[in-house]
PDB file of N, CA and C in Angstrom:
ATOM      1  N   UNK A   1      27.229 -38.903  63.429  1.00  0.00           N
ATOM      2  CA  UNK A   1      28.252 -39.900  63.674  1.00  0.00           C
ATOM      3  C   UNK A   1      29.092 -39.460  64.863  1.00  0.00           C
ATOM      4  N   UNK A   2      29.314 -40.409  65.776  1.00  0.00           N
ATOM      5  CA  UNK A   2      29.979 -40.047  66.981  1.00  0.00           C
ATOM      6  C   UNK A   2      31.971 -40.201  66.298  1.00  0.00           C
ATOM      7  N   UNK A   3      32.678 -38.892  66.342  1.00  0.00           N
ATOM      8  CA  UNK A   3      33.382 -38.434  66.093  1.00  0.00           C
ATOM      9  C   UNK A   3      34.603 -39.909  66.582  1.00  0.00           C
ATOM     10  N   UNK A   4      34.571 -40.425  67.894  1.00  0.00           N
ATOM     11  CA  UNK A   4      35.374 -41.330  68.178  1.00  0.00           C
ATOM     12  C   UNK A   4      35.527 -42.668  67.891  1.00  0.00           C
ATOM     13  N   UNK A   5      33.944 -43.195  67.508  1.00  0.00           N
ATOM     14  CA  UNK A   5      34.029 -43.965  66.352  1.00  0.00           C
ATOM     15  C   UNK A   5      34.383 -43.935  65.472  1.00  0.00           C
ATOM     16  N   UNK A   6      34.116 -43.025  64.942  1.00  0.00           N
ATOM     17  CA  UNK A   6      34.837 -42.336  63.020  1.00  0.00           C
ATOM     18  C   UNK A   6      36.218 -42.907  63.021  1.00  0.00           C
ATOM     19  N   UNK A   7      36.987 -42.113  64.422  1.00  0.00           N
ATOM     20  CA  UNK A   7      38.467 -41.834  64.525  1.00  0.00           C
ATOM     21  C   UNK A   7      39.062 -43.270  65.189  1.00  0.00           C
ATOM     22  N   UNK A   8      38.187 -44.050  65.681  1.00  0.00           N
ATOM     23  CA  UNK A   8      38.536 -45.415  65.905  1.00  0.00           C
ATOM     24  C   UNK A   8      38.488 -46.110  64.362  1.00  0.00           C
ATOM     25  N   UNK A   9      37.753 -46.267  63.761  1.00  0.00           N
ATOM     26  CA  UNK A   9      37.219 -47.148  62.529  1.00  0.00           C
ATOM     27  C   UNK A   9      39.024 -46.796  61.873  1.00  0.00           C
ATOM     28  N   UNK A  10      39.418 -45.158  61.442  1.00  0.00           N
ATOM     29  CA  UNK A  10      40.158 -44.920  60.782  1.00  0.00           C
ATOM     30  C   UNK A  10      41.061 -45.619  61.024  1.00  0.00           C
ATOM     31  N   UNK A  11      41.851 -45.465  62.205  1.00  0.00           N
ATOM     32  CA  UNK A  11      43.123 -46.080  62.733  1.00  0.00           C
ATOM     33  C   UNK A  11      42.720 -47.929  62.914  1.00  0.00           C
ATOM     34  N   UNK A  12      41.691 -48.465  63.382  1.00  0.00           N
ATOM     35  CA  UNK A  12      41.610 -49.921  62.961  1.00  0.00           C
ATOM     36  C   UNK A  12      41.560 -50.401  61.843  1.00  0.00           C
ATOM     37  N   UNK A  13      41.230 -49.363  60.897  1.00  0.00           N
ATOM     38  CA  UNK A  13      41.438 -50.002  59.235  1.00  0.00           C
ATOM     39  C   UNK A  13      42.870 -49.548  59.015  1.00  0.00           C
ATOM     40  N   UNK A  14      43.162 -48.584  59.263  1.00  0.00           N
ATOM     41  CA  UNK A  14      45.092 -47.874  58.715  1.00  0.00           C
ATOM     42  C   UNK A  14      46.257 -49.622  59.754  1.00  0.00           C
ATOM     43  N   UNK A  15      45.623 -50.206  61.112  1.00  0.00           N
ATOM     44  CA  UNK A  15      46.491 -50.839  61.115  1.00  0.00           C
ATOM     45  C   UNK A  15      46.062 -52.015  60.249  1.00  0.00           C
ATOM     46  N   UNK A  16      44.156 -52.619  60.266  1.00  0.00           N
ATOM     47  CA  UNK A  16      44.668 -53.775  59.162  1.00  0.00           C
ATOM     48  C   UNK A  16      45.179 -53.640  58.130  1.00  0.00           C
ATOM     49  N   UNK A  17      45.106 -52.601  57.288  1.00  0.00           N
ATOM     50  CA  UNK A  17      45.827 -52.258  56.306  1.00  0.00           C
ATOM     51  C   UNK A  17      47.453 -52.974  56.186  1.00  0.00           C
ATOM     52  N   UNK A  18      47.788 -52.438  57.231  1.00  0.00           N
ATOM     53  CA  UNK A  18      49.490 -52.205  57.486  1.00  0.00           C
ATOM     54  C   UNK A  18      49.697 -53.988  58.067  1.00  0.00           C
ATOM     55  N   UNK A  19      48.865 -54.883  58.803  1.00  0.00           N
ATOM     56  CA  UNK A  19      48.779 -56.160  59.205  1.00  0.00           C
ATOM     57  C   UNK A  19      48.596 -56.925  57.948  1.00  0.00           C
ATOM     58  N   UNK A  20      47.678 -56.540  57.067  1.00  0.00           N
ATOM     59  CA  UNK A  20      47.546 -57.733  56.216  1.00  0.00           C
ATOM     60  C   UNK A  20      48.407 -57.040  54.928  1.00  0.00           C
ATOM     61  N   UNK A  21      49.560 -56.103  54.770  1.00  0.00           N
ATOM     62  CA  UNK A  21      50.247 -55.743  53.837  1.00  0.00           C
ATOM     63  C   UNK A  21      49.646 -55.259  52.679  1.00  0.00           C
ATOM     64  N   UNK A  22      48.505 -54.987  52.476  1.00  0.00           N
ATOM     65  CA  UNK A  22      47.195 -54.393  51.425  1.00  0.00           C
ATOM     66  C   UNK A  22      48.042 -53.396  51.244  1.00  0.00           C
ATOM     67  N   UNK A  23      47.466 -53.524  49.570  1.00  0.00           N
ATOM     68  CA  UNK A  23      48.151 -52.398  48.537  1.00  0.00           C
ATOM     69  C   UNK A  23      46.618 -51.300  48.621  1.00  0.00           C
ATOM     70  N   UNK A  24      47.191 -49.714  48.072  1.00  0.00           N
ATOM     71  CA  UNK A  24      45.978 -49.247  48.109  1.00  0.00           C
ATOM     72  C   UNK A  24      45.038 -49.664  46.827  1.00  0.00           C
ATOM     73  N   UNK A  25      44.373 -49.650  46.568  1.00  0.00           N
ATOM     74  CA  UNK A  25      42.897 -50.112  45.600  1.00  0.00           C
ATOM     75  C   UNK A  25      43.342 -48.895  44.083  1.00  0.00           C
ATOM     76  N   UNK A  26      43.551 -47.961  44.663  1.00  0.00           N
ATOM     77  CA  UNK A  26      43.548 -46.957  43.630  1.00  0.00           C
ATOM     78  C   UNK A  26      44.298 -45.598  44.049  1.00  0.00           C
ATOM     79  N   UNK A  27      45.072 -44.716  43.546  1.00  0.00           N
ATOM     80  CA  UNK A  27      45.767 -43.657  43.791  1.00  0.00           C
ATOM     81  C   UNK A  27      44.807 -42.607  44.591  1.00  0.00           C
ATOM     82  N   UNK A  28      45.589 -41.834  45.671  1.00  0.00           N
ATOM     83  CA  UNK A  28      44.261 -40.811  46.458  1.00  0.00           C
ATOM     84  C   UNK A  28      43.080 -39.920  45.537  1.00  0.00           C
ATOM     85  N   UNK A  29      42.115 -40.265  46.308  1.00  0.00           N
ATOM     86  CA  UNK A  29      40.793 -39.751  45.630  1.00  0.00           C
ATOM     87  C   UNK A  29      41.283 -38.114  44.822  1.00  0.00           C
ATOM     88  N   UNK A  30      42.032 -37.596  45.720  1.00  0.00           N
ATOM     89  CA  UNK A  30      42.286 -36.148  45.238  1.00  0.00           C
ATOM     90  C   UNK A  30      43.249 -35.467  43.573  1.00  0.00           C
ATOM     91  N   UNK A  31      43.486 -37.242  43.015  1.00  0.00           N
ATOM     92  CA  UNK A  31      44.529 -37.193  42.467  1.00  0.00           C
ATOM     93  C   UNK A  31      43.294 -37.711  41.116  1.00  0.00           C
ATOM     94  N   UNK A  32      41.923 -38.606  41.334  1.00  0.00           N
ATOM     95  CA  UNK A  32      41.788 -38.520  40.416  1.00  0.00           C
ATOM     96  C   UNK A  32      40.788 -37.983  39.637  1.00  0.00           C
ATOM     97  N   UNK A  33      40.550 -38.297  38.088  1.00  0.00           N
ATOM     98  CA  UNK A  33      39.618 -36.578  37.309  1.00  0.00           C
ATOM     99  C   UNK A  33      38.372 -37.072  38.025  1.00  0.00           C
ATOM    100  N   UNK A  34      37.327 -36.408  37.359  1.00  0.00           N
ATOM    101  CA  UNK A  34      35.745 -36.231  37.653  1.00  0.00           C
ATOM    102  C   UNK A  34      35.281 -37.530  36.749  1.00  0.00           C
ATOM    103  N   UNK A  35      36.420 -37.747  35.905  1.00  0.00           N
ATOM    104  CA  UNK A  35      35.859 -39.192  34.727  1.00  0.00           C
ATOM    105  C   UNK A  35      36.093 -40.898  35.971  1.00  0.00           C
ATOM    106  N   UNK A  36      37.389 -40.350  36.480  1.00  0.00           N
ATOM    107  CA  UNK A  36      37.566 -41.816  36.793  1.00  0.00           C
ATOM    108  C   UNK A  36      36.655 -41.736  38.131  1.00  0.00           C
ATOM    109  N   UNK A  37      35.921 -40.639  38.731  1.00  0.00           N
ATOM    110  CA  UNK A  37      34.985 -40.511  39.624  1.00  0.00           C
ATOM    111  C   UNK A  37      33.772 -41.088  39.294  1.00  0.00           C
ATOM    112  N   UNK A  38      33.518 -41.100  37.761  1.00  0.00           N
ATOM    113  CA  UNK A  38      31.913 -41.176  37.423  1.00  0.00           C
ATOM    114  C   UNK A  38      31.926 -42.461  37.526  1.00  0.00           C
ATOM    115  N   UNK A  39      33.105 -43.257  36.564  1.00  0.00           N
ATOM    116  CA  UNK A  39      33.308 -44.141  35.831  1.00  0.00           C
ATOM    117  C   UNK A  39      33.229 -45.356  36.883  1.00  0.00           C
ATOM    118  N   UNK A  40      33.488 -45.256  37.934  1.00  0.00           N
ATOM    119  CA  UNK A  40      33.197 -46.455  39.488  1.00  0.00           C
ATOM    120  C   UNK A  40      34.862 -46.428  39.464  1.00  0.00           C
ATOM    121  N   UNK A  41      35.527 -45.896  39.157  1.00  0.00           N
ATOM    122  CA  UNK A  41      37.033 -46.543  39.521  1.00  0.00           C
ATOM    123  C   UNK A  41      37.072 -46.750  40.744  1.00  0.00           C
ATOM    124  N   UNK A  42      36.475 -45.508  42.084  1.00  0.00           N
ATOM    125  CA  UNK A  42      36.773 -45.745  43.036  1.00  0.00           C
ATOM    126  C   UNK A  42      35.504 -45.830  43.496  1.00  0.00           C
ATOM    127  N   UNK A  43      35.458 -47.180  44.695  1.00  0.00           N
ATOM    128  CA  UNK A  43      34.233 -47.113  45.397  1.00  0.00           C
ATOM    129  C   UNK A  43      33.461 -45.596  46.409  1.00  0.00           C
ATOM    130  N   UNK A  44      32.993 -44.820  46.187  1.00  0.00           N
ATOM    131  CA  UNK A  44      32.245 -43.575  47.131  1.00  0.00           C
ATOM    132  C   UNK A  44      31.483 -44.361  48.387  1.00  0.00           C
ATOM    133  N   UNK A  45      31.354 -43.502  49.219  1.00  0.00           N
ATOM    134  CA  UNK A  45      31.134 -43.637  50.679  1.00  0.00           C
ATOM    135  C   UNK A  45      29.306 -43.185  50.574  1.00  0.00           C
ATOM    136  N   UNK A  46      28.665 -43.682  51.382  1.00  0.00           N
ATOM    137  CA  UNK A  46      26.861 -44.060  51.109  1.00  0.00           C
ATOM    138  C   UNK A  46      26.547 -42.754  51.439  1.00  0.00           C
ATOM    139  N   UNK A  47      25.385 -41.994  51.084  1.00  0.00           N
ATOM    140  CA  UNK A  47      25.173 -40.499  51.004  1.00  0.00           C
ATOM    141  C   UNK A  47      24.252 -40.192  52.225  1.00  0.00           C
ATOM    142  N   UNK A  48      23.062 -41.405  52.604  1.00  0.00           N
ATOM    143  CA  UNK A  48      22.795 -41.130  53.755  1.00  0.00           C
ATOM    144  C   UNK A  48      22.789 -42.736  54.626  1.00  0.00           C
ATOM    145  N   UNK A  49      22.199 -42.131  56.062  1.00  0.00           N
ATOM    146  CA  UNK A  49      22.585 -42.626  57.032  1.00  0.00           C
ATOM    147  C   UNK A  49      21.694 -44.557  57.109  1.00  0.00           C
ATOM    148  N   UNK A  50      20.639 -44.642  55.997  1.00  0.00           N
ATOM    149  CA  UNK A  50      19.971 -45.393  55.431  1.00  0.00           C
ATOM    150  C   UNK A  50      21.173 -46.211  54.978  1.00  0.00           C
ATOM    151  N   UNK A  51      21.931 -45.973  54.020  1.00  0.00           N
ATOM    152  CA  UNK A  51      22.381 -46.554  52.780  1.00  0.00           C
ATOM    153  C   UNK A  51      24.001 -47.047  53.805  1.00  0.00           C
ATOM    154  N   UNK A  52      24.651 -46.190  54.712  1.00  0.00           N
ATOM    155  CA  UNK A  52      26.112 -46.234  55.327  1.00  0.00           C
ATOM    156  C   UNK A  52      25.198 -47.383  56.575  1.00  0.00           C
ATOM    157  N   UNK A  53      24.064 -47.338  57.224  1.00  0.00           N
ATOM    158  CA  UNK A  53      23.699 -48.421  57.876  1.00  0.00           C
ATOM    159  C   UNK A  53      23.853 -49.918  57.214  1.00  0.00           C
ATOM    160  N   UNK A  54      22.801 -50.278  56.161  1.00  0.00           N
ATOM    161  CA  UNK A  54      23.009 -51.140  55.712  1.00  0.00           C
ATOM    162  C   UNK A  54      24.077 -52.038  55.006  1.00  0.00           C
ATOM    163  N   UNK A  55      25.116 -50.798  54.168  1.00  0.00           N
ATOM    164  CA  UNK A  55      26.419 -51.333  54.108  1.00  0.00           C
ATOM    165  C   UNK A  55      27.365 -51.789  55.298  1.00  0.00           C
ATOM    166  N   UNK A  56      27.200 -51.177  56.450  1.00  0.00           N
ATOM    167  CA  UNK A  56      27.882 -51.715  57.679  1.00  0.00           C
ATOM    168  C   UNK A  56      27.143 -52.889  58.404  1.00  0.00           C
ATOM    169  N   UNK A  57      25.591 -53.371  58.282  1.00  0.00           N
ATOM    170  CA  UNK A  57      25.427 -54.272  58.543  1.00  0.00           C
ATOM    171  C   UNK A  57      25.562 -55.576  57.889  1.00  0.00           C
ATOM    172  N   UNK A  58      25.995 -55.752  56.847  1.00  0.00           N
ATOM    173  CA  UNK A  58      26.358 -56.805  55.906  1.00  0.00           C
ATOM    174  C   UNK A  58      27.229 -57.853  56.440  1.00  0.00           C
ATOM    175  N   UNK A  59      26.793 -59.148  55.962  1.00  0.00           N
ATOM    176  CA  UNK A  59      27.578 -59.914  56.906  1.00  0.00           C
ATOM    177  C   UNK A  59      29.055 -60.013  56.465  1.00  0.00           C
ATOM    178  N   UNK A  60      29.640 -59.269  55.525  1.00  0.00           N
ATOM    179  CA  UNK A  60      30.583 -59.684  54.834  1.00  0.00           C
ATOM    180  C   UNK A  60      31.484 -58.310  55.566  1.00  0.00           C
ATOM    181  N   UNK A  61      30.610 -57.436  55.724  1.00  0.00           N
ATOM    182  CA  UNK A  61      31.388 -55.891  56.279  1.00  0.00           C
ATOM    183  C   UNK A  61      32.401 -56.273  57.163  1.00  0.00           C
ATOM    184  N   UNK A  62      33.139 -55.363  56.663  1.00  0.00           N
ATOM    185  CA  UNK A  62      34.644 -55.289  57.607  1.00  0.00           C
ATOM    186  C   UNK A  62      34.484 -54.901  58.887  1.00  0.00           C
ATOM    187  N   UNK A  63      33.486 -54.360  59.165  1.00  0.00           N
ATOM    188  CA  UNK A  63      33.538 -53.743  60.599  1.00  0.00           C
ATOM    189  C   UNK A  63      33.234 -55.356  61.646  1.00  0.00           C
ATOM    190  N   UNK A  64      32.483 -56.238  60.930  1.00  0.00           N
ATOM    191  CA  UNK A  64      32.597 -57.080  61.880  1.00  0.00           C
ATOM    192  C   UNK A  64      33.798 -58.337  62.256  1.00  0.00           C
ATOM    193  N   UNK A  65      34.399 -57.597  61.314  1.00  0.00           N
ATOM    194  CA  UNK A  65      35.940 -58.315  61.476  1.00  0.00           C
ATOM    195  C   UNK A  65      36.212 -58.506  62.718  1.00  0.00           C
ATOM    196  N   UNK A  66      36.996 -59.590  63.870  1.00  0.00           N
ATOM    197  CA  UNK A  66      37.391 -59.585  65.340  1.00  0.00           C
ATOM    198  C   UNK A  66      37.806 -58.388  65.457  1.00  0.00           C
ATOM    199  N   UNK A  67      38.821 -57.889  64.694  1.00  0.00           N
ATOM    200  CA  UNK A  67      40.045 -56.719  64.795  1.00  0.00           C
ATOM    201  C   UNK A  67      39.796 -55.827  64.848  1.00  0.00           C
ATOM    202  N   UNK A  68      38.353 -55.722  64.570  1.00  0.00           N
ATOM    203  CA  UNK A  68      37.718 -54.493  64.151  1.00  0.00           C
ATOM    204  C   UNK A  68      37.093 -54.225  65.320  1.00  0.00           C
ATOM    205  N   UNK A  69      34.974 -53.997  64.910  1.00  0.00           N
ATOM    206  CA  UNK A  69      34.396 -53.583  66.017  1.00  0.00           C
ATOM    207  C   UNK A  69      33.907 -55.009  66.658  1.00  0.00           C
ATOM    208  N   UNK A  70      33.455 -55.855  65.440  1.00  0.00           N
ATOM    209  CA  UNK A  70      33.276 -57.379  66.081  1.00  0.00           C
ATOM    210  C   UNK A  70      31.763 -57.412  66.027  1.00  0.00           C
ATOM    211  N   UNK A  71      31.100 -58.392  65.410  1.00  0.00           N
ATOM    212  CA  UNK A  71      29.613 -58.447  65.481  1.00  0.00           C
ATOM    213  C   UNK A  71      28.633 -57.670  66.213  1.00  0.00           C
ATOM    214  N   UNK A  72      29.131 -57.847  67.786  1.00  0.00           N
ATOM    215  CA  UNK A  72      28.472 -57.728  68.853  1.00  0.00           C
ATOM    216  C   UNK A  72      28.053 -56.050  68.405  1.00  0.00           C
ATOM    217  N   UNK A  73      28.915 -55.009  68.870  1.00  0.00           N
ATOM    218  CA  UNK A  73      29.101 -53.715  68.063  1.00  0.00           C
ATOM    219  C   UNK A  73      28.122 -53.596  67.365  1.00  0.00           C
ATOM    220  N   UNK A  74      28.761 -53.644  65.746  1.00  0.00           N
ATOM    221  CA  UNK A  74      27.908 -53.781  64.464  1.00  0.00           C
ATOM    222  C   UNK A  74      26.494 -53.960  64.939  1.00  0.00           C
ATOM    223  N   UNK A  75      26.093 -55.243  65.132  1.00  0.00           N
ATOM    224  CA  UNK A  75      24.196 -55.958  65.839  1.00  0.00           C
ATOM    225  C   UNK A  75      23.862 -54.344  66.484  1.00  0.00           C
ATOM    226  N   UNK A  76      24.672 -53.963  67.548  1.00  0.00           N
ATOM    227  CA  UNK A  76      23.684 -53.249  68.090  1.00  0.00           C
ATOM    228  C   UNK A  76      23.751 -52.026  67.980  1.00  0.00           C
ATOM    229  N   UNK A  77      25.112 -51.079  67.450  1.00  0.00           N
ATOM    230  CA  UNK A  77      24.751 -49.838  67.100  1.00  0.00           C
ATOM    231  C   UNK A  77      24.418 -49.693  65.922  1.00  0.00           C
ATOM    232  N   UNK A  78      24.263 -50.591  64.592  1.00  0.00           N
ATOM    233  CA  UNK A  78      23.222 -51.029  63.785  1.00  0.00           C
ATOM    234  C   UNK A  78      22.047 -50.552  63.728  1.00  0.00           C
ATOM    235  N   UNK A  79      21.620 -51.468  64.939  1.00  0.00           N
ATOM    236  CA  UNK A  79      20.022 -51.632  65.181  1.00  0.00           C
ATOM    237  C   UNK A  79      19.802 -50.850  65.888  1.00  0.00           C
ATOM    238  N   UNK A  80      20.527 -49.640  66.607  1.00  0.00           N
ATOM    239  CA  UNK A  80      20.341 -48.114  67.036  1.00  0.00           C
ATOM    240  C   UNK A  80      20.068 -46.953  65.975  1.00  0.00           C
ATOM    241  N   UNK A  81      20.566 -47.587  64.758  1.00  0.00           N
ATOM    242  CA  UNK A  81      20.984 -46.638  63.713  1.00  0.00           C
ATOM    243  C   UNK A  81      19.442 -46.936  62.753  1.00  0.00           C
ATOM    244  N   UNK A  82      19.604 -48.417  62.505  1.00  0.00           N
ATOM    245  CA  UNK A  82      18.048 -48.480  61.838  1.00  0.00           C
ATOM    246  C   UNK A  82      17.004 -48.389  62.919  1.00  0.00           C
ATOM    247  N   UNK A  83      16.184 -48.060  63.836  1.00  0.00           N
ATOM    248  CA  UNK A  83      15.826 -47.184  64.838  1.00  0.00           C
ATOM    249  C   UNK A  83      15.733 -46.160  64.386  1.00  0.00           C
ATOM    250  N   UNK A  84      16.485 -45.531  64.298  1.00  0.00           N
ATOM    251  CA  UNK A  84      16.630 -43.989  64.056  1.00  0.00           C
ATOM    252  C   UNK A  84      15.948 -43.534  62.598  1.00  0.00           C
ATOM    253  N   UNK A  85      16.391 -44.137  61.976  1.00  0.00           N
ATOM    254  CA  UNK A  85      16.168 -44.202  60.286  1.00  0.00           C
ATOM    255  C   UNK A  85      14.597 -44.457  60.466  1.00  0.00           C
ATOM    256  N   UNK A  86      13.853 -45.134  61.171  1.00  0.00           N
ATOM    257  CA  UNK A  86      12.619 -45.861  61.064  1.00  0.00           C
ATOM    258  C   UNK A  86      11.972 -44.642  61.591  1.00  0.00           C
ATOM    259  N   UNK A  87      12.504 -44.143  62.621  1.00  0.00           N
ATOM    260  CA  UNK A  87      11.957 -43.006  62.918  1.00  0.00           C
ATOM    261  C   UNK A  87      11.676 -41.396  62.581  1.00  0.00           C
ATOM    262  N   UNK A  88      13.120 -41.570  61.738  1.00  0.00           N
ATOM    263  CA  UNK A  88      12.779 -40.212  60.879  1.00  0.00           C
ATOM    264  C   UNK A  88      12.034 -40.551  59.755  1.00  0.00           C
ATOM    265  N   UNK A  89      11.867 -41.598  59.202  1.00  0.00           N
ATOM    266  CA  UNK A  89      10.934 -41.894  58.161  1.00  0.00           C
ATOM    267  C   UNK A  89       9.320 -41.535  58.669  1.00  0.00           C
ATOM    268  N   UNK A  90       9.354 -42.322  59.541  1.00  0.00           N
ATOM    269  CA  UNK A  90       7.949 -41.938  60.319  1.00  0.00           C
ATOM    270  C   UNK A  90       6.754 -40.383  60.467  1.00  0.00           C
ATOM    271  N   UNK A  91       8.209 -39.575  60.707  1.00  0.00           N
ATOM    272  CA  UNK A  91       7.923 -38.199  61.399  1.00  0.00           C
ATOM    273  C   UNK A  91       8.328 -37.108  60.098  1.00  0.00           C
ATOM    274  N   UNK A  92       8.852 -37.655  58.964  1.00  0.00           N
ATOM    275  CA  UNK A  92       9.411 -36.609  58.467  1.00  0.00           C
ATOM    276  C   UNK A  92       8.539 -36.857  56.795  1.00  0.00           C
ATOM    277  N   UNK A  93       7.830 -36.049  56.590  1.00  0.00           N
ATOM    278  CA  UNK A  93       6.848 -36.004  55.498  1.00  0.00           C
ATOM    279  C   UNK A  93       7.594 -36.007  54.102  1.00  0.00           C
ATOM    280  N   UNK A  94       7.165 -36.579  52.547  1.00  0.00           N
ATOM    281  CA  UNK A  94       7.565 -35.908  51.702  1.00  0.00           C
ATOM    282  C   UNK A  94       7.968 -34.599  51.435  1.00  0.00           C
ATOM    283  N   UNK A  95       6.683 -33.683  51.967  1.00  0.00           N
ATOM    284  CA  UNK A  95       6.793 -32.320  51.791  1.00  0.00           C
ATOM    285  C   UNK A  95       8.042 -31.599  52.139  1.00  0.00           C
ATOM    286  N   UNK A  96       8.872 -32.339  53.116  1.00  0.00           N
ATOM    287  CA  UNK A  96       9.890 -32.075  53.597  1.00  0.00           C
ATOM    288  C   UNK A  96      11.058 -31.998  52.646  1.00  0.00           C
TER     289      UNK A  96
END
């Protein structure tokens, strides 16, 4: 993940946050047990780069919000990302 995207995404979600007056969803992750972890209280972040692609290409994803990165974005570093995925699938054996 290119580090300035990351650090863009953060601060464009911290201001819609603060624009559309959104409450947080649930108290900081750090605050709660291993139960309300299992239990789905809080949504977890996709484990690989397969699973965080396809959730960001969704047509409903926030990233293609105007405010955000905006379709255009999303479409094509997307389809850089599944690329990539297609390709390590390709080259990279079970045995692995």
């Amino acid at each position: 993940m290119n580090p300035y995207f990351a650090l863009s995404a953060i601060f464009l979600l911290g201001l819609r946050g603060i624009e559309k007056r959104l409450a947080l969803p649930c108290e900081p992750i750090g605050l709660l047990s291993p139960e309300d972890r299992a239990s789905g209280k809080v949504k977890m972040l996709p484990t690989s780069l397969e699973a965080a692609t396809e959730r960001m290409m969704r047509p409903e994803s926030i990233a293609r919000e105007p405010g955000m990165f905006g379709n255009e974005f999303v479409d094509h570093y997307g389809g850089t990302r599944e690329h990539e995925v297609r390709l390590w699938n390709q080259a990279v054996t079970n045995w692995e």
